[in-house]
C-alpha atoms as a PDB file:
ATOM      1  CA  UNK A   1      52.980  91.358  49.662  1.00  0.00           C
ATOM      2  CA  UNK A   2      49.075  90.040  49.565  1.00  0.00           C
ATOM      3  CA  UNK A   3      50.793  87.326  47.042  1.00  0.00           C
ATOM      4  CA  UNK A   4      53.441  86.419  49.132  1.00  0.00           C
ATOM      5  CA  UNK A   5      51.048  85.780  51.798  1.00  0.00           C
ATOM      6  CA  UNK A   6      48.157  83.989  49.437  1.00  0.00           C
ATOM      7  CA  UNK A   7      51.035  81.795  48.036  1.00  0.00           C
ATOM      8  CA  UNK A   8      52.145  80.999  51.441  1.00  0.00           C
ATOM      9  CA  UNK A   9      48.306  79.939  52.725  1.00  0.00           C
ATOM     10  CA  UNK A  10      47.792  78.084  49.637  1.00  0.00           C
ATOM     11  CA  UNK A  11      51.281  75.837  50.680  1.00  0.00           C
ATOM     12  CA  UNK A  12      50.638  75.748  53.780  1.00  0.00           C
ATOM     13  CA  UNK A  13      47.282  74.303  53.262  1.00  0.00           C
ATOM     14  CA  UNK A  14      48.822  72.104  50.802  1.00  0.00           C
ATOM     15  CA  UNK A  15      51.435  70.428  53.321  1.00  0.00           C
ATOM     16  CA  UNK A  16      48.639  69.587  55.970  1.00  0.00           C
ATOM     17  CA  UNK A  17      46.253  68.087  53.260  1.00  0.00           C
ATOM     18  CA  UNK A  18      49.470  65.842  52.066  1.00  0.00           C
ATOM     19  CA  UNK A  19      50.456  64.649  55.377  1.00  0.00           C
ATOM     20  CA  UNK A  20      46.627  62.883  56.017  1.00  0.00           C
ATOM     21  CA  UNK A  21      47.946  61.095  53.675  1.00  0.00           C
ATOM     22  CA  UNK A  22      51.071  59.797  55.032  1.00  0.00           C
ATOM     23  CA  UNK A  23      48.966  58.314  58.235  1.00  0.00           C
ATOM     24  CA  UNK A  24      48.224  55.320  56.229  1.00  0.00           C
ATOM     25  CA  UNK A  25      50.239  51.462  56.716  1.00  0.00           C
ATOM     26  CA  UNK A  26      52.609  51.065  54.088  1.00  0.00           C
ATOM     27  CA  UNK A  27      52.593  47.658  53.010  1.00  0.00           C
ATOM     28  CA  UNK A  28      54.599  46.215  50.903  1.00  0.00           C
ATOM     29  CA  UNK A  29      53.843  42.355  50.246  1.00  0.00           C
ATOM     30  CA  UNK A  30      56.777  41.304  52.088  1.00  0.00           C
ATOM     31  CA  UNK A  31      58.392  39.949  55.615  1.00  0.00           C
ATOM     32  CA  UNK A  32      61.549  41.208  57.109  1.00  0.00           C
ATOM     33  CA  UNK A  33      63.330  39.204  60.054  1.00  0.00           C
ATOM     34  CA  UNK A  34      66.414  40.477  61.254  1.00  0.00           C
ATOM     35  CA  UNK A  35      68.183  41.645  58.257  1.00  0.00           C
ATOM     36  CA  UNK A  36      66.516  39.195  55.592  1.00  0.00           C
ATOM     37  CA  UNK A  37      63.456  39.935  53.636  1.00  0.00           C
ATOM     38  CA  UNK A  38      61.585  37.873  51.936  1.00  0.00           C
ATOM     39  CA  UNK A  39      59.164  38.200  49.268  1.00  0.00           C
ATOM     40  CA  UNK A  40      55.520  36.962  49.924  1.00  0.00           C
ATOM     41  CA  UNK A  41      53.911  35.206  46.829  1.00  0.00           C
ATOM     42  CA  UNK A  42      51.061  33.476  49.150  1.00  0.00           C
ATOM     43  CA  UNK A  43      48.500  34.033  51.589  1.00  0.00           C
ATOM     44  CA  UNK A  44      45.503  32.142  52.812  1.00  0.00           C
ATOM     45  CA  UNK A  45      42.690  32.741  55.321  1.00  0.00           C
ATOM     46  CA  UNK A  46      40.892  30.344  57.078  1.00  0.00           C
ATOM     47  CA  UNK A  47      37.338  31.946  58.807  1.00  0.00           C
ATOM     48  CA  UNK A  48      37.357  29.535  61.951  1.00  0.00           C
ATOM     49  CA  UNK A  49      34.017  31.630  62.428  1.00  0.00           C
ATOM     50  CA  UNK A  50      31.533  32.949  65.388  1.00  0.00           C
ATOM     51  CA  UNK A  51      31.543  31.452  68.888  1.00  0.00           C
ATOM     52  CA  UNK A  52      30.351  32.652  72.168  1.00  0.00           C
ATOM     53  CA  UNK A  53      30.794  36.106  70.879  1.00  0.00           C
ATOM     54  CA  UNK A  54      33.778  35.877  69.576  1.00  0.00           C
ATOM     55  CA  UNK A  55      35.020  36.030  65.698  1.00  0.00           C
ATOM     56  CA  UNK A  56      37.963  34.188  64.919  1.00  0.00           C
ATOM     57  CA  UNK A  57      40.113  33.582  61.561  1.00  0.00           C
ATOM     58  CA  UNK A  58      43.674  32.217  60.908  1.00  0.00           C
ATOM     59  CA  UNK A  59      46.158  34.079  58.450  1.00  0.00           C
ATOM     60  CA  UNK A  60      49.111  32.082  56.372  1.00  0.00           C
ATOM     61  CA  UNK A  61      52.021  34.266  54.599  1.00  0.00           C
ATOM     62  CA  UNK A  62      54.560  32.889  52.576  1.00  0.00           C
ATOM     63  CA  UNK A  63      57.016  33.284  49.734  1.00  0.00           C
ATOM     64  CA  UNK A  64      55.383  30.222  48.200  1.00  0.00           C
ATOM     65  CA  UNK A  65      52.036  29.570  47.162  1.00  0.00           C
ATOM     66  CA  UNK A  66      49.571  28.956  49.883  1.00  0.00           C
ATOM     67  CA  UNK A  67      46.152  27.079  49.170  1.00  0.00           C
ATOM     68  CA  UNK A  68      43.744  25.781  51.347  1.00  0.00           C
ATOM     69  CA  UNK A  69      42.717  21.821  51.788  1.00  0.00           C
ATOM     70  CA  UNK A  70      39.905  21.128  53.972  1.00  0.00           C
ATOM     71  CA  UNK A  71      40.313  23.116  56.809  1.00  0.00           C
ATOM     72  CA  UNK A  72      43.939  23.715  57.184  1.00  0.00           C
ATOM     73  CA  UNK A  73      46.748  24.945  54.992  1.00  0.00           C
ATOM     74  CA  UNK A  74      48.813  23.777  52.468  1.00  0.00           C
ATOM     75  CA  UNK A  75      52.107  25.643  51.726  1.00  0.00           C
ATOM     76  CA  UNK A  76      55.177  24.501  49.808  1.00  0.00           C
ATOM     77  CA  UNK A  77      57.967  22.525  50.631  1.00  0.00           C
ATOM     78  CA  UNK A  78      60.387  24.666  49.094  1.00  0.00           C
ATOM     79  CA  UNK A  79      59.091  27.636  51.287  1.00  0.00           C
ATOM     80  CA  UNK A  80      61.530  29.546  52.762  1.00  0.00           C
ATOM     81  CA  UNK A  81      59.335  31.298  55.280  1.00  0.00           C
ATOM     82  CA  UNK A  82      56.073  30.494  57.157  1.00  0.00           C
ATOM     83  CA  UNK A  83      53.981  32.711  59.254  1.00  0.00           C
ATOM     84  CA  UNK A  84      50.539  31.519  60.607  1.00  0.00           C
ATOM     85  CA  UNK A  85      48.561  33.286  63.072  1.00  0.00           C
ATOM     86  CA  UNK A  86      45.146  33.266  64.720  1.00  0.00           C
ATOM     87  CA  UNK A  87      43.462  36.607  65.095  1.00  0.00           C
ATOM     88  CA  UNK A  88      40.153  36.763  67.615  1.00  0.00           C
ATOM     89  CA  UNK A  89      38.310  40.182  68.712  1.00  0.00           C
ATOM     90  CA  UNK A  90      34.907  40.333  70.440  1.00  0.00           C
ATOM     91  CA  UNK A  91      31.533  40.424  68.584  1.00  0.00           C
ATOM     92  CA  UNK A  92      30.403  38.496  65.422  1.00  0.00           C
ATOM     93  CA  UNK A  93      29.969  38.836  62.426  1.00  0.00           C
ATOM     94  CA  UNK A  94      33.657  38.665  61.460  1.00  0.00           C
ATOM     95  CA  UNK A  95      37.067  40.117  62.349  1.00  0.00           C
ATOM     96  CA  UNK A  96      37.097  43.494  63.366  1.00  0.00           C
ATOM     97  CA  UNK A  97      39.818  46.161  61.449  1.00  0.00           C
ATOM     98  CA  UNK A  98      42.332  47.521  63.753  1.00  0.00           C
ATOM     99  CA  UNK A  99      44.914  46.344  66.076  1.00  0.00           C
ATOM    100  CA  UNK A 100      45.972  43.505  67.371  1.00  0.00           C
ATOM    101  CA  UNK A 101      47.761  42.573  70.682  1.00  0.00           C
ATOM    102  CA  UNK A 102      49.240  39.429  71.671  1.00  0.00           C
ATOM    103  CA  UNK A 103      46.773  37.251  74.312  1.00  0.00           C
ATOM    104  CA  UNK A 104      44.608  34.396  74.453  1.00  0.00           C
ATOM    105  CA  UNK A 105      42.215  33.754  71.536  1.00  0.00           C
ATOM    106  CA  UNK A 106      39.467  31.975  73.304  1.00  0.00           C
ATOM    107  CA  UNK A 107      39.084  34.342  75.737  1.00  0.00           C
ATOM    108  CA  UNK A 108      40.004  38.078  73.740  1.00  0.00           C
ATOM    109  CA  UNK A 109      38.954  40.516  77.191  1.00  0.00           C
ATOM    110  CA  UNK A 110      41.267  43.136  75.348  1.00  0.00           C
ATOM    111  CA  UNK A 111      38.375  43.162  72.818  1.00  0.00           C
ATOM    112  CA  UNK A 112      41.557  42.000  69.655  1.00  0.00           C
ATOM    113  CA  UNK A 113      44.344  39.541  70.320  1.00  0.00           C
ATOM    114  CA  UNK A 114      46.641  37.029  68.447  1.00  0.00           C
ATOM    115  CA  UNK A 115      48.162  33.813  68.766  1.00  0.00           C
ATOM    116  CA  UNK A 116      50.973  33.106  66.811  1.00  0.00           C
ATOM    117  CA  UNK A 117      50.804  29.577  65.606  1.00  0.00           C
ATOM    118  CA  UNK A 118      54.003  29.215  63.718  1.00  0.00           C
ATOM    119  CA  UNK A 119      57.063  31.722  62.283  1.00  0.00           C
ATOM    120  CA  UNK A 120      59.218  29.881  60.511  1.00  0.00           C
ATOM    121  CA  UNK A 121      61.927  31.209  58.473  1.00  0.00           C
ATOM    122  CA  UNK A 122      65.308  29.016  56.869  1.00  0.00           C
ATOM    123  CA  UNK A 123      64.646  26.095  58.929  1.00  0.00           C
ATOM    124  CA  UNK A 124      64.314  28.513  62.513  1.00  0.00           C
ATOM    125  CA  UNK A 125      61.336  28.749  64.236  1.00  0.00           C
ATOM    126  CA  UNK A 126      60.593  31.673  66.348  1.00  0.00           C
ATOM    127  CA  UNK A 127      58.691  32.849  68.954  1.00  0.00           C
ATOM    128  CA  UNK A 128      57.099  36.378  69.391  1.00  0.00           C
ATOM    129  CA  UNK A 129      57.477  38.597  73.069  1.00  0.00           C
ATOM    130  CA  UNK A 130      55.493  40.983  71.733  1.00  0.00           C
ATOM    131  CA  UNK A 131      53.925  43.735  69.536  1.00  0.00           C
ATOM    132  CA  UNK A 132      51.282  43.965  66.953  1.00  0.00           C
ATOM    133  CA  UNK A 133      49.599  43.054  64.011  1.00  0.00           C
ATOM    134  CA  UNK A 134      47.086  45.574  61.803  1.00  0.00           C
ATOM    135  CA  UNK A 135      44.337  44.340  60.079  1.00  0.00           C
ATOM    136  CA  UNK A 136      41.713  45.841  57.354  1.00  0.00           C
ATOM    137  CA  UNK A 137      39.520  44.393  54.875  1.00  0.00           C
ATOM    138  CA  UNK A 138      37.093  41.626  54.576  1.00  0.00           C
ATOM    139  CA  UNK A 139      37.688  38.374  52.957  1.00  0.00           C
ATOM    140  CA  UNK A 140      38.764  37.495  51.284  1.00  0.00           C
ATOM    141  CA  UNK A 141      40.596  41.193  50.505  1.00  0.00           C
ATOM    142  CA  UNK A 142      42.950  41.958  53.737  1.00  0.00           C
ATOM    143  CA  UNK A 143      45.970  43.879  54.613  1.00  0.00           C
ATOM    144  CA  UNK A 144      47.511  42.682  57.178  1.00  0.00           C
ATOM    145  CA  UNK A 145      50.815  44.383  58.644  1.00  0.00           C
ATOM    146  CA  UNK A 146      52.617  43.391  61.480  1.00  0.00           C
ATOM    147  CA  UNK A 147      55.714  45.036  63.748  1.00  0.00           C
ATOM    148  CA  UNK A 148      56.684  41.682  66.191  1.00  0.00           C
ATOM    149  CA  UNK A 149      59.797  41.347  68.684  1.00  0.00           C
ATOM    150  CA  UNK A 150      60.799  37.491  68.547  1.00  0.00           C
ATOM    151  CA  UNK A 151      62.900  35.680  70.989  1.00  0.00           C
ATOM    152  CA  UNK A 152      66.557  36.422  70.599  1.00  0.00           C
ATOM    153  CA  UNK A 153      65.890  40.032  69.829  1.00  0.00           C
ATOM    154  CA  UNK A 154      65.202  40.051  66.441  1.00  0.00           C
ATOM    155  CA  UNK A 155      62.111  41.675  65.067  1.00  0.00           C
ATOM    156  CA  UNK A 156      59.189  40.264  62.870  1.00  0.00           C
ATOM    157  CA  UNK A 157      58.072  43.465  60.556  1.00  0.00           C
ATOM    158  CA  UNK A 158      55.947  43.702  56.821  1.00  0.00           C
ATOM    159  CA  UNK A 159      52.719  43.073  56.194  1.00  0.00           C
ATOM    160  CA  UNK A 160      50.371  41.835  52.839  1.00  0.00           C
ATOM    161  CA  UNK A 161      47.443  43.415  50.832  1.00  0.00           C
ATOM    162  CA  UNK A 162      45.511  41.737  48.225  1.00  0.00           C
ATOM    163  CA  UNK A 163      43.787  38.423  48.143  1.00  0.00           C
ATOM    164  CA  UNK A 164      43.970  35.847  50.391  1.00  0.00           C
ATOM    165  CA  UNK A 165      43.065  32.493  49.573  1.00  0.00           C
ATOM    166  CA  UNK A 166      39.569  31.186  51.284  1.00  0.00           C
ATOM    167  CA  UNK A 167      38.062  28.582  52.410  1.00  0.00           C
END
């Protein structure tokens, strides 16, 4: 019986140690709208920087390559999907990690917003009426995830982690 009960402590203990793990944003390097995912292959930050107390940087995702010229993006024509948002939160010294909420970037009184500069998928552009987008990291190593309701309906969800390209 007292190895019944050890063995069942030692599981026990076992589940609840695996499930802190669980907790964690999958990510998994791609972008789902509606019912059509596509693979991202590029992603590019630009730090837009410290002003008035406020940190700001703008994010590009793609399933092409994304580089950066000067200070804006350059993504390929053959793309077929284009996300670029600004993130903003409170303080400097860069981009704080948590989330985001849809507002006004140049004046963030939730303490993180975003501004969604362009979603563009097949030739469609989209707007977003709502959610939110994670963020970790520093530059240039992010991961970025994002779960966004667009107009029509559909839903903006998936997220990247690795290296984004700097300027």
């Amino acid at each position: 019986m007292k190895q019944l009960l050890l063995s069942l402590s030692i599981l026990s203990i076992l589940i609840i140690s695996s499930c802190g793990k669980d907790d964690g944003v999958s990510v998994s390097n791609q972008i789902t709208i509606g019912d059509q995912t596509y693979d991202i292959e590029g992603a590019g930050f630009l730090s837009v920087g410290d002003t008035d107390g406020i940190s700001e940087g703008v994010f590009a995702l793609s399933d092409a390559n994304v580089s950066i010229s000067g200070s804006s993006f350059s993504i390929s024509t053959s793309s077929d999907i284009r996300v670029i948002f600004n993130l903003a939160s409170l303080g400097d010294g860069g981009l704080d990690s948590g989330d985001y909420s849809e507002g006004d970037v140049l004046s963030p009184d939730a303490g993180k917003v975003f501004f969604i500069q362009l979603i563009q998928a097949d030739g469609t552009t989209y707007s977003v009426t709502g959610g939110k987008i994670k963020l970790s990291g520093s530059s240039p190593n992010f991961t970025v995830s994002f779960n966004l309701n667009l107009d029509g309906g559909d839903k903006l969800t998936g997220g990247f982690s690795g290296e984004f390209a700097t300027n």
